[in-house]
PDB file of N, CA and C in Angstrom:
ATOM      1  N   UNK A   1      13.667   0.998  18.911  1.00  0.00           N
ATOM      2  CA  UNK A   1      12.450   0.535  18.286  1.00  0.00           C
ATOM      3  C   UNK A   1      11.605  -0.300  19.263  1.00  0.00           C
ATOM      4  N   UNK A   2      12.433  -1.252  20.256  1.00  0.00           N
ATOM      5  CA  UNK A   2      11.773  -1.664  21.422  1.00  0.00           C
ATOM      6  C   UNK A   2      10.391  -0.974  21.947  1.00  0.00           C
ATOM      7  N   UNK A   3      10.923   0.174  22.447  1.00  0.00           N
ATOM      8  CA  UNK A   3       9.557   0.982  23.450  1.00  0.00           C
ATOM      9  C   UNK A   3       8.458   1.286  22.728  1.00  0.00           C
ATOM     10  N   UNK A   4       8.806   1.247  21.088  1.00  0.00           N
ATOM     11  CA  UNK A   4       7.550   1.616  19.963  1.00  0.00           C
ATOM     12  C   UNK A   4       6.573   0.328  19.667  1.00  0.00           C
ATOM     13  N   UNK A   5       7.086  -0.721  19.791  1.00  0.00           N
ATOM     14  CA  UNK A   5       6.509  -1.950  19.268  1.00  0.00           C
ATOM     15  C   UNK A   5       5.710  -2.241  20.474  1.00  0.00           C
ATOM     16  N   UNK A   6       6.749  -2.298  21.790  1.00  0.00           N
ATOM     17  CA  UNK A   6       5.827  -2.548  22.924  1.00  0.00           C
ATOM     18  C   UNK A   6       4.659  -1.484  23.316  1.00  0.00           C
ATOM     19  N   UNK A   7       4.510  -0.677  22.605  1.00  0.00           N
ATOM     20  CA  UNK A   7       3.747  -0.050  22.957  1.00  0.00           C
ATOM     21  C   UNK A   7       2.325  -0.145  22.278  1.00  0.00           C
ATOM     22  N   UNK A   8       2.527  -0.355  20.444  1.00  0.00           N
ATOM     23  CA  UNK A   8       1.915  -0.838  19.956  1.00  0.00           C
ATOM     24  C   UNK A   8       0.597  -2.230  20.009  1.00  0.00           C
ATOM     25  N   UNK A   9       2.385  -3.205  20.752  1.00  0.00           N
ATOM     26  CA  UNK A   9       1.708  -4.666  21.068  1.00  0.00           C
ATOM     27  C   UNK A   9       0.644  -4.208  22.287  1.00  0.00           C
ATOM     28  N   UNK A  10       1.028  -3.419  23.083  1.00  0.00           N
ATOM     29  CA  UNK A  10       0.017  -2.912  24.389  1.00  0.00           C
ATOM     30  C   UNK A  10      -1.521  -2.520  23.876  1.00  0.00           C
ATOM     31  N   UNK A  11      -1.533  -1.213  22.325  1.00  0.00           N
ATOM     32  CA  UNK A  11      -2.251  -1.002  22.307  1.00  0.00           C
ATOM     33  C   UNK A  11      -3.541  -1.908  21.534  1.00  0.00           C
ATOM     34  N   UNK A  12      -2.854  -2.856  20.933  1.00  0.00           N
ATOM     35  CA  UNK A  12      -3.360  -3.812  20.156  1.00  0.00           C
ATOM     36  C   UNK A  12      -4.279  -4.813  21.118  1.00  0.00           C
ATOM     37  N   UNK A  13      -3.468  -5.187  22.265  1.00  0.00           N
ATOM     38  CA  UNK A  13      -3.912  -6.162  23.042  1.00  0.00           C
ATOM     39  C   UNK A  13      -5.445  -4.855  23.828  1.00  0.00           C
ATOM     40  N   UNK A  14      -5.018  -4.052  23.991  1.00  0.00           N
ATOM     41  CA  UNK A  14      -6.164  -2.950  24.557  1.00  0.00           C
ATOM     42  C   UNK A  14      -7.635  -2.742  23.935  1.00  0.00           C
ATOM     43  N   UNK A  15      -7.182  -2.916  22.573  1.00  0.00           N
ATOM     44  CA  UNK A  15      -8.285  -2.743  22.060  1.00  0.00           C
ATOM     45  C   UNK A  15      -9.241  -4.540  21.236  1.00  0.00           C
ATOM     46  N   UNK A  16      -7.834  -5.477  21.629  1.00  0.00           N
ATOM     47  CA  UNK A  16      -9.162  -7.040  22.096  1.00  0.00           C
ATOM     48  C   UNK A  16      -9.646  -7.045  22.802  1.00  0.00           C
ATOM     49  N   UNK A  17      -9.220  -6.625  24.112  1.00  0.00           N
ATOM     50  CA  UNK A  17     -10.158  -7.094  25.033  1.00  0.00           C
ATOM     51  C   UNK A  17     -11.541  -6.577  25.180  1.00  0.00           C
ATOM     52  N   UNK A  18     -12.313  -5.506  24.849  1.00  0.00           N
ATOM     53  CA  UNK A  18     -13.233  -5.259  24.692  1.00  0.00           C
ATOM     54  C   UNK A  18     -14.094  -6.355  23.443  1.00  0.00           C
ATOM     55  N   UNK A  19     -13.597  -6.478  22.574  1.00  0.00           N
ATOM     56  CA  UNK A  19     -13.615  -7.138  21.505  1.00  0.00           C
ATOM     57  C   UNK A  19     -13.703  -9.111  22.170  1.00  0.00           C
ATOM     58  N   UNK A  20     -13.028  -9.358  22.581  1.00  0.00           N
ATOM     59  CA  UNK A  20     -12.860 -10.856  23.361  1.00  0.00           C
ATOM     60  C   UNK A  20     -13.890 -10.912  24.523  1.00  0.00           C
ATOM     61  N   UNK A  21     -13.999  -9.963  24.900  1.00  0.00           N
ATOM     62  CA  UNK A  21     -15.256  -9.845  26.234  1.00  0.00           C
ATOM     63  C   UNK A  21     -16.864 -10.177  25.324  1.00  0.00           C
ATOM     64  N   UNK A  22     -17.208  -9.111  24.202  1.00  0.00           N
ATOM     65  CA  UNK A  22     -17.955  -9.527  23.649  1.00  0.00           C
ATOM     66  C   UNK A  22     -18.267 -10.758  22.618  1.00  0.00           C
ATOM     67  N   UNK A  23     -17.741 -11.291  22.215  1.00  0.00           N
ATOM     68  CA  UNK A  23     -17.454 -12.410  21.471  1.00  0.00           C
ATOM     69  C   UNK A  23     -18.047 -13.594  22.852  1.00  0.00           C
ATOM     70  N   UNK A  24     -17.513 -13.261  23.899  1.00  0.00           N
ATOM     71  CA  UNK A  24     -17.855 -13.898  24.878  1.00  0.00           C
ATOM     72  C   UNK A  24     -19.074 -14.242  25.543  1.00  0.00           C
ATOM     73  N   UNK A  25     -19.529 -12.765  25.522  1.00  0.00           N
ATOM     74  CA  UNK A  25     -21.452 -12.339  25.691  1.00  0.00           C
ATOM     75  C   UNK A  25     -21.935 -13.102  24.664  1.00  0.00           C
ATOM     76  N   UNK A  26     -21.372 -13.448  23.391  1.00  0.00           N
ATOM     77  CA  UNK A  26     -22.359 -14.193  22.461  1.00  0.00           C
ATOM     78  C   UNK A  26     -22.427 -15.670  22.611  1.00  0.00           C
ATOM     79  N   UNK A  27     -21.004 -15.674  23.220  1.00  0.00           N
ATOM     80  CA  UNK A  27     -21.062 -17.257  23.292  1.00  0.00           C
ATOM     81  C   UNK A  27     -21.955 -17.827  24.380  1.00  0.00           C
ATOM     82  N   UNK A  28     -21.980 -16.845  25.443  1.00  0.00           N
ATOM     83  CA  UNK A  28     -22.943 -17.429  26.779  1.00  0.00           C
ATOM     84  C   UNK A  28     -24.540 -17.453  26.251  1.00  0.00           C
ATOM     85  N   UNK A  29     -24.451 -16.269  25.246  1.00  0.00           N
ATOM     86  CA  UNK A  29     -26.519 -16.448  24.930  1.00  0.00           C
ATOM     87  C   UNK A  29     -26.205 -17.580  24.185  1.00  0.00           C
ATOM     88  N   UNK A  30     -25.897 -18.200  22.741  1.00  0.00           N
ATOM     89  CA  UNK A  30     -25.935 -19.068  22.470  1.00  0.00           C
ATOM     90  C   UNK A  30     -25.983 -20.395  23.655  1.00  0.00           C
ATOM     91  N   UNK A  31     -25.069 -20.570  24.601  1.00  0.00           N
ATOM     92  CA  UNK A  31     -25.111 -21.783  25.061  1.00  0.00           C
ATOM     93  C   UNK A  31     -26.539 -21.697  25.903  1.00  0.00           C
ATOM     94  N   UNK A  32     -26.801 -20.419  26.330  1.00  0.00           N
ATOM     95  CA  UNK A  32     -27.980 -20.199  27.454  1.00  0.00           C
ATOM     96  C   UNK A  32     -29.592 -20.643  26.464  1.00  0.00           C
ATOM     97  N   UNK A  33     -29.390 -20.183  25.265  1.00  0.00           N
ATOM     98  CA  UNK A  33     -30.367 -21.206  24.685  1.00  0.00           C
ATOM     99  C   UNK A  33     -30.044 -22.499  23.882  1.00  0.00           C
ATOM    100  N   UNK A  34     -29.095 -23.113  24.557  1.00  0.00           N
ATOM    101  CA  UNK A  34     -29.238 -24.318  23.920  1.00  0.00           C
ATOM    102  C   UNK A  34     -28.627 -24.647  22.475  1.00  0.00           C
ATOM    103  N   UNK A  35     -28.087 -23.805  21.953  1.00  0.00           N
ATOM    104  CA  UNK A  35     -27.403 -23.898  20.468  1.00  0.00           C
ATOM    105  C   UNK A  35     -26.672 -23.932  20.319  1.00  0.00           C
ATOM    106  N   UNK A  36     -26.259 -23.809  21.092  1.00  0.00           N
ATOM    107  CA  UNK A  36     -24.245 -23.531  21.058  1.00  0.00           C
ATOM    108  C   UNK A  36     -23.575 -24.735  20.116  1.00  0.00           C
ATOM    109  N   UNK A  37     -23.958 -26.007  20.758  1.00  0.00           N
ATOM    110  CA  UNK A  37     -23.295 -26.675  20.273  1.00  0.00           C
ATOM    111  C   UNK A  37     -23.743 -27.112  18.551  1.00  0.00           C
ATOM    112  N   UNK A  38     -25.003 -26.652  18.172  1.00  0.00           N
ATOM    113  CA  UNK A  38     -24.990 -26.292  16.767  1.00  0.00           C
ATOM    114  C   UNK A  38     -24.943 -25.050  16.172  1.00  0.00           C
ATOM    115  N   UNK A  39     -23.942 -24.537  16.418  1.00  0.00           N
ATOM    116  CA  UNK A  39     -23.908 -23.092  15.966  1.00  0.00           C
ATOM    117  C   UNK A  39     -21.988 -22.998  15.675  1.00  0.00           C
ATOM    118  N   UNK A  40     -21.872 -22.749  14.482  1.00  0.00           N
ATOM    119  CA  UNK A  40     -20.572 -22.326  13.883  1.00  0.00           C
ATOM    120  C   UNK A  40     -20.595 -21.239  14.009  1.00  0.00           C
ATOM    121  N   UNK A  41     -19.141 -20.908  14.840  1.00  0.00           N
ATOM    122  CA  UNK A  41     -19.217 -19.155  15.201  1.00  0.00           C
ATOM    123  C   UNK A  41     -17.672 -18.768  14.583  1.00  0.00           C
ATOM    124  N   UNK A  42     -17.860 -17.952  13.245  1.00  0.00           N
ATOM    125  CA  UNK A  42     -16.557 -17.173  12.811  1.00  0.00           C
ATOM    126  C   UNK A  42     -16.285 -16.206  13.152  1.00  0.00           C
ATOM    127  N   UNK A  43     -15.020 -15.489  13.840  1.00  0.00           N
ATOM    128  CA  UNK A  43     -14.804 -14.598  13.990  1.00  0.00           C
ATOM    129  C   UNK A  43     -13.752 -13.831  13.469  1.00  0.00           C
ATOM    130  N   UNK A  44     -13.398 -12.751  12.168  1.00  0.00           N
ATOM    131  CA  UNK A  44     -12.806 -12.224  11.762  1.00  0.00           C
ATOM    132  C   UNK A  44     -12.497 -10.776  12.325  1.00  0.00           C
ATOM    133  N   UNK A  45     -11.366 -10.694  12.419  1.00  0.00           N
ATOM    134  CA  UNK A  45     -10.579  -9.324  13.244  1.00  0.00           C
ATOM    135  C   UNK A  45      -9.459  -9.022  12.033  1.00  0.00           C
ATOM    136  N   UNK A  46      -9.689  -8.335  11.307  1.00  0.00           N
ATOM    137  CA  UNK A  46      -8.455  -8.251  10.550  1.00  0.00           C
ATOM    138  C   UNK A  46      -8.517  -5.901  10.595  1.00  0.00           C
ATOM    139  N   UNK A  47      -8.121  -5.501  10.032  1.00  0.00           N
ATOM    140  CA  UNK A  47      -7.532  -4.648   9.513  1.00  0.00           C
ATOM    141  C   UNK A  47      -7.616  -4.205   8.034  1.00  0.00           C
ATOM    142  N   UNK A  48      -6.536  -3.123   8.132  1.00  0.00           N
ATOM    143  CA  UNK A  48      -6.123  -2.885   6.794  1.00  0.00           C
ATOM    144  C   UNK A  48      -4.842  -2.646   6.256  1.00  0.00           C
ATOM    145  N   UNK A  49      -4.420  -3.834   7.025  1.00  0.00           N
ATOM    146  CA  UNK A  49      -3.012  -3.780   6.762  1.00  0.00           C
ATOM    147  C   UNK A  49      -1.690  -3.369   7.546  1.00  0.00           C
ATOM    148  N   UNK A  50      -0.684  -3.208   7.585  1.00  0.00           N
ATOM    149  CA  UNK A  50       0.398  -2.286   8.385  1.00  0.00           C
ATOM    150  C   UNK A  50       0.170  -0.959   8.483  1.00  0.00           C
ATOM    151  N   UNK A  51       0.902  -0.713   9.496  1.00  0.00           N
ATOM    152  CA  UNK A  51       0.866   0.662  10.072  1.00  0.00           C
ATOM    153  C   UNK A  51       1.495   1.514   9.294  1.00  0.00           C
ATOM    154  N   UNK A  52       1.335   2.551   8.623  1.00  0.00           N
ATOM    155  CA  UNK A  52       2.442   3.548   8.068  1.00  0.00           C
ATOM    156  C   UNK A  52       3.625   4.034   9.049  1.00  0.00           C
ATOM    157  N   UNK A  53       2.451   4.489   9.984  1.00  0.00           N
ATOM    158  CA  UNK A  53       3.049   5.590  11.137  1.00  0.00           C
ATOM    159  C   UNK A  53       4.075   4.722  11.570  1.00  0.00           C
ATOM    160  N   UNK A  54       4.288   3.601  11.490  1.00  0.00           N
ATOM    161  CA  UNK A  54       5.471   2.364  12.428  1.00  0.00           C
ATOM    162  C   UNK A  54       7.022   2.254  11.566  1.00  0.00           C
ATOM    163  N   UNK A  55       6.816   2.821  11.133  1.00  0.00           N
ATOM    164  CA  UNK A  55       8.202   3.106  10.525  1.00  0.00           C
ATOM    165  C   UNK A  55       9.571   3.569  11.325  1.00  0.00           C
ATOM    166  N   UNK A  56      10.614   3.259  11.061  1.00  0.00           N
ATOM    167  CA  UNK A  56      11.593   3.227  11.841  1.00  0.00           C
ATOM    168  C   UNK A  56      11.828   5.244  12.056  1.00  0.00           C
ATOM    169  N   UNK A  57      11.445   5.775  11.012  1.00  0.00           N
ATOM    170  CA  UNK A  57      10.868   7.076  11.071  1.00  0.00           C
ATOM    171  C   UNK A  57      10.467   7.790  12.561  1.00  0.00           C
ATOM    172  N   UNK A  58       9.678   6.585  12.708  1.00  0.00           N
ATOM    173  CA  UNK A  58       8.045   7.224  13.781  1.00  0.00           C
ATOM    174  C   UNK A  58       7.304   8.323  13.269  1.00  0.00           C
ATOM    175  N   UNK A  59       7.109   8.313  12.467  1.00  0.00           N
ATOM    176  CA  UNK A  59       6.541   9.690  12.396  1.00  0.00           C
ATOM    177  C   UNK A  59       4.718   9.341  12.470  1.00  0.00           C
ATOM    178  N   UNK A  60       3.720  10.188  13.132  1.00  0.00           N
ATOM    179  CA  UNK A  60       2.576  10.015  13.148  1.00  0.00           C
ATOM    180  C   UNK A  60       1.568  10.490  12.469  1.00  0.00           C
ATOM    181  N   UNK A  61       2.240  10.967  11.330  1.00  0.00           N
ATOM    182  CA  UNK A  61       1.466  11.623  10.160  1.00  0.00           C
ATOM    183  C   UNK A  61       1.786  10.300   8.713  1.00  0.00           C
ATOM    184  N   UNK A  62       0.594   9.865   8.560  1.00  0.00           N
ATOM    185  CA  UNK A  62       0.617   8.827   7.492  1.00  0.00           C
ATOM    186  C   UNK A  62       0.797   8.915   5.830  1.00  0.00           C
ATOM    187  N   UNK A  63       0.484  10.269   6.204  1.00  0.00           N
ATOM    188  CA  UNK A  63       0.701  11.052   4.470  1.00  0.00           C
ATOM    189  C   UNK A  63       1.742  11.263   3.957  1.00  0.00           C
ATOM    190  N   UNK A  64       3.307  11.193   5.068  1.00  0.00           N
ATOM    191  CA  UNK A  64       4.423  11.326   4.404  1.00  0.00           C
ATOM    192  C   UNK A  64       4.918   9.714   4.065  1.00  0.00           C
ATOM    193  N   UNK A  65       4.546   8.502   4.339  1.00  0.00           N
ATOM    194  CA  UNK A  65       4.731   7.344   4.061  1.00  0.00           C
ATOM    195  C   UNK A  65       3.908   7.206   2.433  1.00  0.00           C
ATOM    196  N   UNK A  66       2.844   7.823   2.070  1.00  0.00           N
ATOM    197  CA  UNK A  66       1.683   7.878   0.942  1.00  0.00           C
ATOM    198  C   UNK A  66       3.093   8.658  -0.271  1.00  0.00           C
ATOM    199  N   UNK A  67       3.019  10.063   0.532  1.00  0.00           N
ATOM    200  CA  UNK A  67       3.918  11.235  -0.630  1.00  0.00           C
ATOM    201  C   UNK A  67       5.506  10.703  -0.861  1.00  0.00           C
ATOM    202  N   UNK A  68       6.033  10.042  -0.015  1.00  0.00           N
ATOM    203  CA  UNK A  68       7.262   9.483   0.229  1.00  0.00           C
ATOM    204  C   UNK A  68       8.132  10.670   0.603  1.00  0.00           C
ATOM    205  N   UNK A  69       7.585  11.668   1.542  1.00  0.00           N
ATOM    206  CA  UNK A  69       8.615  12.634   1.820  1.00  0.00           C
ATOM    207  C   UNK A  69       9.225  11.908   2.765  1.00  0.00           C
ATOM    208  N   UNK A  70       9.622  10.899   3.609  1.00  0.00           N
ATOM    209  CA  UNK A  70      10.251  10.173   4.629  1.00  0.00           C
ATOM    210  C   UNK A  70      11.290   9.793   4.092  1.00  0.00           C
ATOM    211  N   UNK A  71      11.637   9.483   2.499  1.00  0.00           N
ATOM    212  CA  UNK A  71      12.636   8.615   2.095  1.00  0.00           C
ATOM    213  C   UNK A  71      13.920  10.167   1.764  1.00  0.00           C
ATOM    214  N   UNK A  72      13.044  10.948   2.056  1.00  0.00           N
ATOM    215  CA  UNK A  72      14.459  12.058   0.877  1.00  0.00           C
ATOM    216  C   UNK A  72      14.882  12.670   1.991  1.00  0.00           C
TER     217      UNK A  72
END
């Protein structure tokens, strides 16, 4: 299960950094005009939840986690 998670955690971290880079671009215009320091900046990253496909299974079709053909 090791090489699956790390791979996961890899792809997870892959797809912040694009995400953390921009968050970043906003923070420099804000400070570049002067607002920064009145400006509350939220940033929500969430999802929709767990992975189906991450199942001790692996399987990469999400519809048998939905139909429960994985359990029989």
């Amino acid at each position: 299960m090791r090489p699956v998670l790390a791979r996961q955690i890899a792809t997870y971290a892959g797809s912040m950094e694009p995400t953390d880079h921009r968050i970043g671009r906003i923070i420099d215009i804000l400070d570049e005009y002067a607002i920064l320091d009145h400006t509350l900046v939220i940033v929500i990253a969430g999802d929709n939840g767990a992975s189906a496909e991450a199942a001790l299974q692996r399987t990469l079709n999400e519809m048998t986690s939905l139909d429960g053909l994985w359990r029989r």
